[in-house]
Protein backbone atom coordinates (compact mmCIF):
# COMPACT_ATOMS: atom_id res chain seq x y z
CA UNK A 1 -6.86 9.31 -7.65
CA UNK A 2 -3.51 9.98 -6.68
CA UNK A 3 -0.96 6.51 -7.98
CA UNK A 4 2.29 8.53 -6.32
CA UNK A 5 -0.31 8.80 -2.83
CA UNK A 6 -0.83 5.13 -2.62
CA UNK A 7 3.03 4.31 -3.70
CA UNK A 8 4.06 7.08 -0.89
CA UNK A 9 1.83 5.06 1.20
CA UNK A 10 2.96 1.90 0.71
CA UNK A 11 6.75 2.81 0.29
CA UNK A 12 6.49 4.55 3.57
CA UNK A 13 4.73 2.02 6.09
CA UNK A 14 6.91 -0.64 4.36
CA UNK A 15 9.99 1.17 5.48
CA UNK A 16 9.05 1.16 9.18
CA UNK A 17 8.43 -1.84 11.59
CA UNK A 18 5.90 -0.30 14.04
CA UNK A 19 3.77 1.62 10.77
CA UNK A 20 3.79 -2.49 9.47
CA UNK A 21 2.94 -3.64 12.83
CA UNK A 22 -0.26 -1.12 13.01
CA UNK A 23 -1.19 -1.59 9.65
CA UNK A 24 -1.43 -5.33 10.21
CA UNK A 25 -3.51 -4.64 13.32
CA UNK A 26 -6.05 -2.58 12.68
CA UNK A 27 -5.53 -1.08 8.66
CA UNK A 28 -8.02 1.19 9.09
CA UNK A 29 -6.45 3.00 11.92
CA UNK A 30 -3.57 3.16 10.46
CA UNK A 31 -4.69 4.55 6.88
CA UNK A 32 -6.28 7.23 9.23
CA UNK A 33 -3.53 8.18 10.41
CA UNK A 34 -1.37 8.50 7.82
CA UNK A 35 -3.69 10.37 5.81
CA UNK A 36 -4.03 12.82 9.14
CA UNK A 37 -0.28 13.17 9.46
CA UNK A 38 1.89 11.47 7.10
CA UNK A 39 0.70 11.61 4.10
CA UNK A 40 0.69 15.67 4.62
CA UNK A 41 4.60 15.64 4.76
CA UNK A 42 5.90 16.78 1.67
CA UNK A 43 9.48 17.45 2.40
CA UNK A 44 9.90 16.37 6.34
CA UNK A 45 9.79 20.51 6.98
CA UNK A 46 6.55 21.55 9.24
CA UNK A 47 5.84 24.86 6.73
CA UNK A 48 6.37 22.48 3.95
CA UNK A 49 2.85 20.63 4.77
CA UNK A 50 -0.38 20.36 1.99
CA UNK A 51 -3.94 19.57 2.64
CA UNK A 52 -5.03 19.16 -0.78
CA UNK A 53 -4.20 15.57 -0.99
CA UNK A 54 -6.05 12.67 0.27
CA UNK A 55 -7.04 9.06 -1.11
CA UNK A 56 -9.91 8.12 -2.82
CA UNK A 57 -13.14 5.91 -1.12
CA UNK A 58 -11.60 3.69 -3.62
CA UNK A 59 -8.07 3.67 -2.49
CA UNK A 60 -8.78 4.08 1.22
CA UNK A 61 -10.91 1.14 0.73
CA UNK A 62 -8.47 -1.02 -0.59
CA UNK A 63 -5.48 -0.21 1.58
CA UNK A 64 -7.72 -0.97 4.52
CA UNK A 65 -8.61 -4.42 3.02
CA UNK A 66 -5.39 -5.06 1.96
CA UNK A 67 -6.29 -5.69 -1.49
CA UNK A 68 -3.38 -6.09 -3.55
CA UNK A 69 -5.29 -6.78 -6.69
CA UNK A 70 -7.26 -3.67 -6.40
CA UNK A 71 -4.26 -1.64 -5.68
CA UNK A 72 -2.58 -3.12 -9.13
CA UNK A 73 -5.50 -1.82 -10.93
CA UNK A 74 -5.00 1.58 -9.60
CA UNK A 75 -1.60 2.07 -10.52
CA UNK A 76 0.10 0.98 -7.42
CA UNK A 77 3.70 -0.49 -8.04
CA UNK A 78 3.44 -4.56 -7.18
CA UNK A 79 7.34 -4.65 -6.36
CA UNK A 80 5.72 -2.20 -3.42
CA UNK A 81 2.58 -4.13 -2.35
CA UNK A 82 4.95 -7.51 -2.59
CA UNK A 83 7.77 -5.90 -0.77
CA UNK A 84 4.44 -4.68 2.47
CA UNK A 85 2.87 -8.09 2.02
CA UNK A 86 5.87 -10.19 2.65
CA UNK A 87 6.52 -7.79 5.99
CA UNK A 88 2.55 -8.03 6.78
CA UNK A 89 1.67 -11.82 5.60
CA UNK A 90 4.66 -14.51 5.34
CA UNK A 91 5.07 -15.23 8.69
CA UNK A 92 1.13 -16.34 8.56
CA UNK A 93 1.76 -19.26 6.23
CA UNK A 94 3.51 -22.37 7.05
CA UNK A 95 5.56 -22.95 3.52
CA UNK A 96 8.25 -21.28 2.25
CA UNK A 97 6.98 -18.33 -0.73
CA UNK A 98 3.67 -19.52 -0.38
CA UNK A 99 2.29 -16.42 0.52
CA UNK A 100 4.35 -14.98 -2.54
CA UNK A 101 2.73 -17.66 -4.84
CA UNK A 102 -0.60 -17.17 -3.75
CA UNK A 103 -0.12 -13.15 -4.02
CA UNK A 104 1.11 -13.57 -7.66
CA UNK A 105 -2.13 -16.10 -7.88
CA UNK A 106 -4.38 -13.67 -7.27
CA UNK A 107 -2.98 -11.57 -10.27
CA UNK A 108 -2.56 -14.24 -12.55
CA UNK A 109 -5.56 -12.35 -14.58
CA UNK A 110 -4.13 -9.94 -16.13
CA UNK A 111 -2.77 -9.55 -19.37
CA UNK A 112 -0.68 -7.34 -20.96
CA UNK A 113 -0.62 -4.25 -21.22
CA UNK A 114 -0.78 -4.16 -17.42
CA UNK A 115 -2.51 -0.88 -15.75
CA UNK A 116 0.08 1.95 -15.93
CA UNK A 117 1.72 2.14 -12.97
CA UNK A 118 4.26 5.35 -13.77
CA UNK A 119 3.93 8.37 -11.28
């Protein structure tokens, strides 16, 4: 498990309208191919690239469901899911911060000490 991974994941297709657009459409494409190509970019520099890294069933599976909560409990950063979900989600509800209530809803359960979410 790899918490800087799923941050550099969700940092990255946050920061780009057509990577939010895909991910939105079909998340398991997308996680595909980031994995394949993005996620291999260390520096930006082609010689720079690694092949050791790569998410977990657990990870992949959550970024393709887009499971906030299970995310959180692997360490990744919620001001990073929240910044994605707003880009992916609030245009599906109808009142204003509803989806933000219902995402902070959903991790009403947990207590402190939250899971560590330093990289």
């Amino acid at each position: 498990m790899s918490k800087y991974l799923l941050n550099k994941f969700l940092f990255t297709v946050d920061r780009d309208p057509e990577l939010v657009a895909a991910y939105k459409a079909d998340p398991a494409a997308l996680v595909a191919r980031w994995e394949g190509d993005h996620m291999t970019r260390l520096t930006g520099v082609d010689a720079d690239r690694t092949t050791w890294l790569a998410f977990t069933d657990e990870e992949r599976t959550a970024l393709v469901e887009h499971d906030h909560v299970k995310l959180f409990e692997l360490g990744a950063h919620p001001f990073l899911t929240l910044t994605l979900w707003i880009g992916l989600f609030e245009d599906d509800y109808d009142e204003p911060l509803a989806m933000q209530h219902e995402y902070a809803a959903r991790l009403a359960h947990f207590a402190l000490p939250y899971p560590d979410i330093s990289t």
